[in-house]
N, C-alpha and C. Protein backbone atom coordinates (compact mmCIF):
# COMPACT_ATOMS: atom_id res chain seq x y z
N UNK A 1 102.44 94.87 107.17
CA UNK A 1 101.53 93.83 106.73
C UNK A 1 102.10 92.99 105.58
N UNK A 2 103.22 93.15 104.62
CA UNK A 2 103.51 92.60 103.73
C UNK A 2 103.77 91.23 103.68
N UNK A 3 104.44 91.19 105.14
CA UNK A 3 105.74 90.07 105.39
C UNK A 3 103.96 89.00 106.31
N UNK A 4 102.99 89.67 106.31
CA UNK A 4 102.27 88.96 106.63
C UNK A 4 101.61 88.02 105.92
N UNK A 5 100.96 89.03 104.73
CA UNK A 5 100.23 88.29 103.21
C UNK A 5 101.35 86.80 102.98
N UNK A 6 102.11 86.86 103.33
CA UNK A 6 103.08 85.33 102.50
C UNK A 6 103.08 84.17 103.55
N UNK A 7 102.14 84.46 104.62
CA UNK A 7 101.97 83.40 105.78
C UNK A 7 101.36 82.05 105.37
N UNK A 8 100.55 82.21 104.24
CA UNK A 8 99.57 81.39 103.71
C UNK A 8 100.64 80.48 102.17
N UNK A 9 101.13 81.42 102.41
CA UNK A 9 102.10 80.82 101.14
C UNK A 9 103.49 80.10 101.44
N UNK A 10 104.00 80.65 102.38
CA UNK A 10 104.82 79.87 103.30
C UNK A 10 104.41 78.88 103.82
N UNK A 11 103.36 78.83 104.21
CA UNK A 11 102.83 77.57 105.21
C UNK A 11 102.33 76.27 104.40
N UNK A 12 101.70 77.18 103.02
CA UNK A 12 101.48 75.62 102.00
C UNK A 12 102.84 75.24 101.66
N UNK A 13 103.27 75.90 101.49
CA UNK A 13 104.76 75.09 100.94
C UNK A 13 105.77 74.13 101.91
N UNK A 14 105.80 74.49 102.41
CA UNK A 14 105.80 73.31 103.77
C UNK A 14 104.74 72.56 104.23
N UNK A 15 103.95 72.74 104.19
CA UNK A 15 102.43 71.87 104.39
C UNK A 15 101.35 71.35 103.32
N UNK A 16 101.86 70.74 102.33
CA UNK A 16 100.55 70.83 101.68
C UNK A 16 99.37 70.44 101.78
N UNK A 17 97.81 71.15 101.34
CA UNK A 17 96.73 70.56 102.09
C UNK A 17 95.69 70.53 100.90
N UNK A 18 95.21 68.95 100.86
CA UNK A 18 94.64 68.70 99.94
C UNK A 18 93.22 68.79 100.31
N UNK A 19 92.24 69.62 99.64
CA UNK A 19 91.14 69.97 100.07
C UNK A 19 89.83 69.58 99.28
N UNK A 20 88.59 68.98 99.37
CA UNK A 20 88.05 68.44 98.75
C UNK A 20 87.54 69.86 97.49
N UNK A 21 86.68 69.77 96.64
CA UNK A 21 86.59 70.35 95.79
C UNK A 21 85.29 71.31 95.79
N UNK A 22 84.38 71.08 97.15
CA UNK A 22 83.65 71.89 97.27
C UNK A 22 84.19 72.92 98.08
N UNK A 23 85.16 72.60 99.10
CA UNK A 23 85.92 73.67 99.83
C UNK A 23 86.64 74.35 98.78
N UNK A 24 87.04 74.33 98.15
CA UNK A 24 88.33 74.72 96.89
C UNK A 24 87.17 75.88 96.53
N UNK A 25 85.90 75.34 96.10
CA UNK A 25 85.07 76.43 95.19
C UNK A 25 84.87 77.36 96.65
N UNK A 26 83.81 77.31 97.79
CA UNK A 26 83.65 77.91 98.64
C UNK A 26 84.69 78.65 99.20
N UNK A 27 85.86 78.62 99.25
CA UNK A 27 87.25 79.68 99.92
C UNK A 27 87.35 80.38 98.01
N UNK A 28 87.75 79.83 97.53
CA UNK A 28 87.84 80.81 96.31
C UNK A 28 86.79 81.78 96.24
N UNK A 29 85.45 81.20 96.08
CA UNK A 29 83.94 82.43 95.61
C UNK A 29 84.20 83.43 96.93
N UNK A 30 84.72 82.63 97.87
CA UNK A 30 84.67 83.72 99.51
C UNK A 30 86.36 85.20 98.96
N UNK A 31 87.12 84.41 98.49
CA UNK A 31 88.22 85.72 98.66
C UNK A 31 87.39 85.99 97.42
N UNK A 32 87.08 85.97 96.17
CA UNK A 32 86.39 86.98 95.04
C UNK A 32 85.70 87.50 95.61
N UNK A 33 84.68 87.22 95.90
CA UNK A 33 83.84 88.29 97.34
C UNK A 33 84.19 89.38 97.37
N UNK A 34 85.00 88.54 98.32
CA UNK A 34 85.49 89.84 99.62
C UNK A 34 86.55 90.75 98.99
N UNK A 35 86.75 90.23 97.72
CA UNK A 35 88.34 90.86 97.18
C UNK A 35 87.27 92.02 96.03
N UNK A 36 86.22 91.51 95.47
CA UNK A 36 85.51 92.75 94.93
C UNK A 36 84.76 93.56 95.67
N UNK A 37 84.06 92.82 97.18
CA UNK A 37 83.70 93.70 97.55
C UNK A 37 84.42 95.29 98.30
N UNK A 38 85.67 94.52 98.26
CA UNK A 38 86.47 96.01 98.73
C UNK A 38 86.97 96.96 97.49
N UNK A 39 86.97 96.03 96.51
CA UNK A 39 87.55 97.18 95.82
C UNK A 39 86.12 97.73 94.69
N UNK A 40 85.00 97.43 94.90
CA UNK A 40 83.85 98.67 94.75
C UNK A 40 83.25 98.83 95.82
N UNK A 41 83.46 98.85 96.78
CA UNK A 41 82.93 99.54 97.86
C UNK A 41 84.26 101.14 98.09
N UNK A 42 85.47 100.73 97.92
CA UNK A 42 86.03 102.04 97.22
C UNK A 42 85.83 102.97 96.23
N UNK A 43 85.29 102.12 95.32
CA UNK A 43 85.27 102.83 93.92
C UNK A 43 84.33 103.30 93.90
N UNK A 44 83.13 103.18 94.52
CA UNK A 44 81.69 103.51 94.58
C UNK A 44 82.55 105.40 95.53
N UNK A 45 83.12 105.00 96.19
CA UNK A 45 83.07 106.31 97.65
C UNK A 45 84.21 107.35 96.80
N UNK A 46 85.17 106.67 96.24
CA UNK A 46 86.10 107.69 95.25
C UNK A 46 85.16 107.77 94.29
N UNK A 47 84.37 108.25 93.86
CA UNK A 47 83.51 108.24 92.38
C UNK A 47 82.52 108.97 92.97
N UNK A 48 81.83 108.73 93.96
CA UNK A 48 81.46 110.20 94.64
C UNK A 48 81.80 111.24 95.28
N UNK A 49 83.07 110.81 95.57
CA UNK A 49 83.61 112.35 96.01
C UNK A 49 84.16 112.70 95.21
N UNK A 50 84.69 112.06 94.06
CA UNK A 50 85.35 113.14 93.04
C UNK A 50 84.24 113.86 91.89
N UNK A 51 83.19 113.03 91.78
CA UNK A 51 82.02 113.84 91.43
C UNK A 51 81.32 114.82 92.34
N UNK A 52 80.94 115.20 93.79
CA UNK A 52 80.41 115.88 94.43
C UNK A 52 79.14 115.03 94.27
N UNK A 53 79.50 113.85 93.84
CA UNK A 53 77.99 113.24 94.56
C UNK A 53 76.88 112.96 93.26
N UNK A 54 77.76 113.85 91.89
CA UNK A 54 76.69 113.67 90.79
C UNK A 54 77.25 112.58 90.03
N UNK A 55 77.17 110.98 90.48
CA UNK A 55 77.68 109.90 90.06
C UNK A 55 76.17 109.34 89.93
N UNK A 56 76.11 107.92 89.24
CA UNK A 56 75.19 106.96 89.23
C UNK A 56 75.96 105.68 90.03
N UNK A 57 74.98 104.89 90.85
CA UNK A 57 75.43 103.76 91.81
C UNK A 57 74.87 102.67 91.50
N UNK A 58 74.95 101.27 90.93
CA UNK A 58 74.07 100.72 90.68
C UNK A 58 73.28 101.01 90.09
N UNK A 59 73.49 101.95 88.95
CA UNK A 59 72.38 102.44 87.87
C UNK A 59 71.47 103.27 88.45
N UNK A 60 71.74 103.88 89.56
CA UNK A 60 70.98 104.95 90.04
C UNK A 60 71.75 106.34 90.52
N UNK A 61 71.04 107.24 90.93
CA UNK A 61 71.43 107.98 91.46
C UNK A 61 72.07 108.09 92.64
N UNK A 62 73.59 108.78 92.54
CA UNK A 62 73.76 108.55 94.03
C UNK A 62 73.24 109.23 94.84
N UNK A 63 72.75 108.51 96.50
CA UNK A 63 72.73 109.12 96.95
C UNK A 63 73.67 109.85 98.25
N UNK A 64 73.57 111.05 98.00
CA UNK A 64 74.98 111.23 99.34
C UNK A 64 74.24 112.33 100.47
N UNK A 65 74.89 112.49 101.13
CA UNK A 65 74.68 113.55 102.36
C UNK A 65 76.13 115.08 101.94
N UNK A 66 75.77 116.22 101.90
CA UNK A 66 77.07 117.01 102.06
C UNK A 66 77.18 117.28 103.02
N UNK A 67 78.77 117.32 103.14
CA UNK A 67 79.15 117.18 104.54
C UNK A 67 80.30 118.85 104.68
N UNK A 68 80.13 119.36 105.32
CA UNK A 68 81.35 120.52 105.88
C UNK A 68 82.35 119.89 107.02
N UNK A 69 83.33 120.52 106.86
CA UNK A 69 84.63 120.18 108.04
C UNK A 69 85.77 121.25 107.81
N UNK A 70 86.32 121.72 108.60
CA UNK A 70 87.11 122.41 109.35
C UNK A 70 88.73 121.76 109.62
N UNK A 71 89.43 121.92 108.56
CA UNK A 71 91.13 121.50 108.88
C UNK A 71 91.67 121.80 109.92
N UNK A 72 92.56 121.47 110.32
CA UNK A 72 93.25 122.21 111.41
C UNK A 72 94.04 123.72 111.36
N UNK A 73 94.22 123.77 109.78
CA UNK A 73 94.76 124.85 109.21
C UNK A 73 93.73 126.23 109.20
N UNK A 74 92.75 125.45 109.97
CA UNK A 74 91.38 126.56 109.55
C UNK A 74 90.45 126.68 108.39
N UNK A 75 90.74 126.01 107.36
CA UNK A 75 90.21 126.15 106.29
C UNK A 75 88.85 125.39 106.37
N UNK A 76 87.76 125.79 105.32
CA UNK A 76 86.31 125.03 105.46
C UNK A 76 86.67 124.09 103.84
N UNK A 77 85.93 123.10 103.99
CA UNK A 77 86.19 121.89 103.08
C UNK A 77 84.63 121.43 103.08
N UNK A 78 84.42 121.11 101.87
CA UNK A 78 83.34 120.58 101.37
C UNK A 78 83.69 118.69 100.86
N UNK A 79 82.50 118.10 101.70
CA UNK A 79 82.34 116.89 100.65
C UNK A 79 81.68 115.69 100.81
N UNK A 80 81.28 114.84 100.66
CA UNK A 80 79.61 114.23 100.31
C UNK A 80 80.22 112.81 101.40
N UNK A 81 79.25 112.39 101.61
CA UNK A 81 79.03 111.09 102.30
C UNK A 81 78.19 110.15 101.62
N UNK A 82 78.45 109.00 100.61
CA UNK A 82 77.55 108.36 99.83
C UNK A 82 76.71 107.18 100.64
N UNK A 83 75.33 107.58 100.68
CA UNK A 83 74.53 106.99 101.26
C UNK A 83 73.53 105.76 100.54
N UNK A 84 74.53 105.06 99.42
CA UNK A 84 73.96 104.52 98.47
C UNK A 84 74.89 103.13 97.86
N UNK A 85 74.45 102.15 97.31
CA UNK A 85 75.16 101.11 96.95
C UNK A 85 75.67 100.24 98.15
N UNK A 86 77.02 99.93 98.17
CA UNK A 86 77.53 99.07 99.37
C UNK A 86 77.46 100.19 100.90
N UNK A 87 77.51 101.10 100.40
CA UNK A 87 77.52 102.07 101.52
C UNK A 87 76.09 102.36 102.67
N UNK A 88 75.31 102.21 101.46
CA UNK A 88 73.75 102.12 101.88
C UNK A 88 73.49 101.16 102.74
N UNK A 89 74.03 100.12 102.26
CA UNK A 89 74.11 98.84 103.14
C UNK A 89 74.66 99.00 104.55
N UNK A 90 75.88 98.97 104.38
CA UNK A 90 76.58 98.74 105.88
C UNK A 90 77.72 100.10 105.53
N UNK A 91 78.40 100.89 106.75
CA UNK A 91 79.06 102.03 106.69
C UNK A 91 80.62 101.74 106.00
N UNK A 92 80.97 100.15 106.62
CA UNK A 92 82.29 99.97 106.05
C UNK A 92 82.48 98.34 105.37
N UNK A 93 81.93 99.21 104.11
CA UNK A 93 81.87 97.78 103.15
C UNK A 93 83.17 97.27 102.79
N UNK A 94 84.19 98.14 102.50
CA UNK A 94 85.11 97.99 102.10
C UNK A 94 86.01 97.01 103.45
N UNK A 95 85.98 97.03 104.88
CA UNK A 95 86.20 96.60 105.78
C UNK A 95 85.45 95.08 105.66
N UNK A 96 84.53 95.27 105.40
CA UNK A 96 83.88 93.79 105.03
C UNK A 96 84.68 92.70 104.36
N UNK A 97 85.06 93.04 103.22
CA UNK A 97 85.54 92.25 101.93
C UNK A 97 86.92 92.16 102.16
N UNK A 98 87.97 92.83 103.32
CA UNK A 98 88.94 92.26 103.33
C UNK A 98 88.62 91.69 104.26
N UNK A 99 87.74 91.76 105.56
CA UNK A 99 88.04 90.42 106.21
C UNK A 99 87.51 89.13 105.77
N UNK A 100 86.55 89.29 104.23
CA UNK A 100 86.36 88.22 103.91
C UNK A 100 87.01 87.39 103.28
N UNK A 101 88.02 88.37 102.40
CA UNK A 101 89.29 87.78 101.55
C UNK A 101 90.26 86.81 102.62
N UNK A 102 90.59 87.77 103.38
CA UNK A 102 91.54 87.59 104.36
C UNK A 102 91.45 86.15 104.86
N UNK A 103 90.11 85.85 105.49
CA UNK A 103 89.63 84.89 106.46
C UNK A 103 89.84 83.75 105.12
N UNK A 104 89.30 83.79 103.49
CA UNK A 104 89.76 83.02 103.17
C UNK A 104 90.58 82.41 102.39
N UNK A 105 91.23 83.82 102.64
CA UNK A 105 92.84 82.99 102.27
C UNK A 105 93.30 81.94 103.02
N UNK A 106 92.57 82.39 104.35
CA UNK A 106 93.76 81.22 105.41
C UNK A 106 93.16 79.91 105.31
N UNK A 107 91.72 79.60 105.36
CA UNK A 107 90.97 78.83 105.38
C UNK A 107 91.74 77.99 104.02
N UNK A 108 91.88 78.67 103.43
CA UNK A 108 92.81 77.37 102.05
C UNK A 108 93.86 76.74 102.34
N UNK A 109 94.86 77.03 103.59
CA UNK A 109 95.78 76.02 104.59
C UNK A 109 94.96 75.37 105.54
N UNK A 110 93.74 75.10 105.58
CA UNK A 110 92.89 74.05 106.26
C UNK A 110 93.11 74.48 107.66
N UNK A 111 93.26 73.29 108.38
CA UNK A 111 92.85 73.61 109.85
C UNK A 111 93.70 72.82 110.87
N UNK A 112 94.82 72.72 110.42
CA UNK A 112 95.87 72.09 111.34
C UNK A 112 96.98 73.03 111.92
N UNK A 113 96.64 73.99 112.20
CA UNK A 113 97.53 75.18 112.25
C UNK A 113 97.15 76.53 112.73
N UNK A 114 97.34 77.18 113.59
CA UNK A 114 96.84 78.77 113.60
C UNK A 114 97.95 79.35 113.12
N UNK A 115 99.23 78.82 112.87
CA UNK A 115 100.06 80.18 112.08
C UNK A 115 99.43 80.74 110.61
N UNK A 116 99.22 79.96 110.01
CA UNK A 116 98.85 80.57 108.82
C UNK A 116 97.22 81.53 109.11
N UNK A 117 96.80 81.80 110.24
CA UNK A 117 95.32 82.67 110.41
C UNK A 117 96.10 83.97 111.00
N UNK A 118 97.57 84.24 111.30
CA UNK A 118 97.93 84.94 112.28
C UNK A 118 97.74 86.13 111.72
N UNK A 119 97.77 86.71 110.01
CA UNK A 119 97.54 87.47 109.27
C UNK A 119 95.43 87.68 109.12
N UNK A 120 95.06 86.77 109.63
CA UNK A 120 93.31 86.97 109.46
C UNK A 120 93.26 87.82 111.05
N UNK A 121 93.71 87.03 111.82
CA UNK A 121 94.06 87.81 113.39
C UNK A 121 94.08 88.40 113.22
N UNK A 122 95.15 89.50 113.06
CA UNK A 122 95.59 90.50 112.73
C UNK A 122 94.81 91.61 112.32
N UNK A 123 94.36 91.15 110.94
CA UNK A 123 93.38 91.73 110.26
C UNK A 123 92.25 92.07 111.18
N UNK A 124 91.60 91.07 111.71
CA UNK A 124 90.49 91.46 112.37
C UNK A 124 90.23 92.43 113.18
N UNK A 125 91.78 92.00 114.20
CA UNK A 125 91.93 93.22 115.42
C UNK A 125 91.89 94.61 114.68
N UNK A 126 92.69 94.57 113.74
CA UNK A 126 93.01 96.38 113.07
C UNK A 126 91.57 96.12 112.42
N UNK A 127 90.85 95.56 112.03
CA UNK A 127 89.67 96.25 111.28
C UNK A 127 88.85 96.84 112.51
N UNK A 128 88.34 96.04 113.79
CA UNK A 128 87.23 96.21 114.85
C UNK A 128 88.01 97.64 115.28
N UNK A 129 89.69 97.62 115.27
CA UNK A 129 90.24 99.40 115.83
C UNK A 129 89.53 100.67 114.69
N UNK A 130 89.79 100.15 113.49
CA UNK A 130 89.62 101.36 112.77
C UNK A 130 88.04 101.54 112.77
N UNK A 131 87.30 100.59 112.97
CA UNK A 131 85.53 100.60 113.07
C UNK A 131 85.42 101.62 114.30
N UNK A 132 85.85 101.56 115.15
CA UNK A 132 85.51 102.46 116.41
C UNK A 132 86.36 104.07 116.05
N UNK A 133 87.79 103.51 115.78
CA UNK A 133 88.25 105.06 115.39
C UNK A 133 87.62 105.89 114.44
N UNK A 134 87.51 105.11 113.60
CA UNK A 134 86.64 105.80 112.21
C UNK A 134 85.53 106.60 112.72
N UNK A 135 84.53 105.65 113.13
CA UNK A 135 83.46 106.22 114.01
C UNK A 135 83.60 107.41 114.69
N UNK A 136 84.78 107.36 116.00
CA UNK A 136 84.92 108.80 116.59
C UNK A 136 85.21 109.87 115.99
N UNK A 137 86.36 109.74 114.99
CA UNK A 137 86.69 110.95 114.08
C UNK A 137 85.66 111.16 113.03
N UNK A 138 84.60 110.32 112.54
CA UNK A 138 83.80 111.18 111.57
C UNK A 138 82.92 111.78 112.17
N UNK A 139 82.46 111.32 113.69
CA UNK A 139 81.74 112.36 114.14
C UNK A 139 82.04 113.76 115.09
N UNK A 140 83.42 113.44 114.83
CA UNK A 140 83.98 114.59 115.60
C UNK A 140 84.03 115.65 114.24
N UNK A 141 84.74 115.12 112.90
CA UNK A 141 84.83 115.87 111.96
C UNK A 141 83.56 116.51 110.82
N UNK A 142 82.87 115.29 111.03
CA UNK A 142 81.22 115.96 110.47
C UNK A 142 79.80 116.38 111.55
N UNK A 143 79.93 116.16 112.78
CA UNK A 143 79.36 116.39 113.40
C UNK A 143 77.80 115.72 113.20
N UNK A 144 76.90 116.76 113.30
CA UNK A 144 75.52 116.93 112.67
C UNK A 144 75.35 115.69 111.81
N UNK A 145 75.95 115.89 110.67
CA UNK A 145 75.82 115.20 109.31
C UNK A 145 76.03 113.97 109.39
N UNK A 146 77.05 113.48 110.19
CA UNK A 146 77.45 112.47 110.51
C UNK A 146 76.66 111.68 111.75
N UNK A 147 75.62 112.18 112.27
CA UNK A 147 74.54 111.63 112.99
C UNK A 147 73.63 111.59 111.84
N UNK A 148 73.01 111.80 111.37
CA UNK A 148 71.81 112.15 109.91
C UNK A 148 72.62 110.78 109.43
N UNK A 149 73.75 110.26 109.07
CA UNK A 149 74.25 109.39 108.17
C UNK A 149 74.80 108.41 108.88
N UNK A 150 74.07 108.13 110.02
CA UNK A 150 74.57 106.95 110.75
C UNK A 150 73.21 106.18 111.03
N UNK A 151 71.98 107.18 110.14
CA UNK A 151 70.56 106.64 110.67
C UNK A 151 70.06 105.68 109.58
């Protein structure tokens, strides 16, 4: 993905695109967005699992589900599913906010072009894969719990 992020930066520099000043604010407020909403929609889910769930979320209590699972090594593992904050909301917030970043980064090379979206493409396809994979493996790995936390 690296050699992808510089599609938008490559492409202005050969293209420059002068954009009126309400678009300028609207693609900027859109990647802050999406660029905070991923990185506390992480911080919210690392902050409850490294607490066991006894965190505050939005000035509240979190709330989580505990969850059991089974390594392959055999071993039993303990650990929470936060059912609270961005999480409460939608399951993959953090999936949210990069495709919102993403989408507008490109949107700031305007609209004469799909090379510079080929990295939002991209993005999209691998986010809708990991939405379904994610899905199968947490309910293969939490079972039970992971129905209770899909309601």
């Amino acid at each position: 993905m690296p050699f992808f992020w510089t599609l938008q930066t490559q492409y202005l520099a050969l293209h420059p695109v002068n954009l009126s000043q309400p678009v300028v604010i609207a693609v900027t407020a859109s990647f802050v967005a999406g660029w905070a909403l991923n990185h506390d929609a992480n911080g919210q889910k690392s902050l409850a699992r490294e607490t066991a769930g006894r965190c505050t979320v939005w000035g509240r209590k979190a709330k989580v589900l505990e969850a059991k699972y089974q390594t392959a090594d055999g071993k039993q593992h303990r650990t929470v599913l936060l059912c609270s904050g961005w999480w409460g909301i939608v399951r993959h917030a953090n999936y949210v906010g990069s495709f919102l970043y993403t989408w507008a980064a490109c949107a700031a090379c305007g609209t004469d072009s799909l090379f510079p979206y080929v990295e939002a493409i991209l993005v999209t396809a691998t986010i809708i894969h990991r939405c379904f994979r994610d899905e199968a493996r947490c309910k293969e790995k939490y079972g039970e719990t992971w129905d209770e936390y899909c309601k």
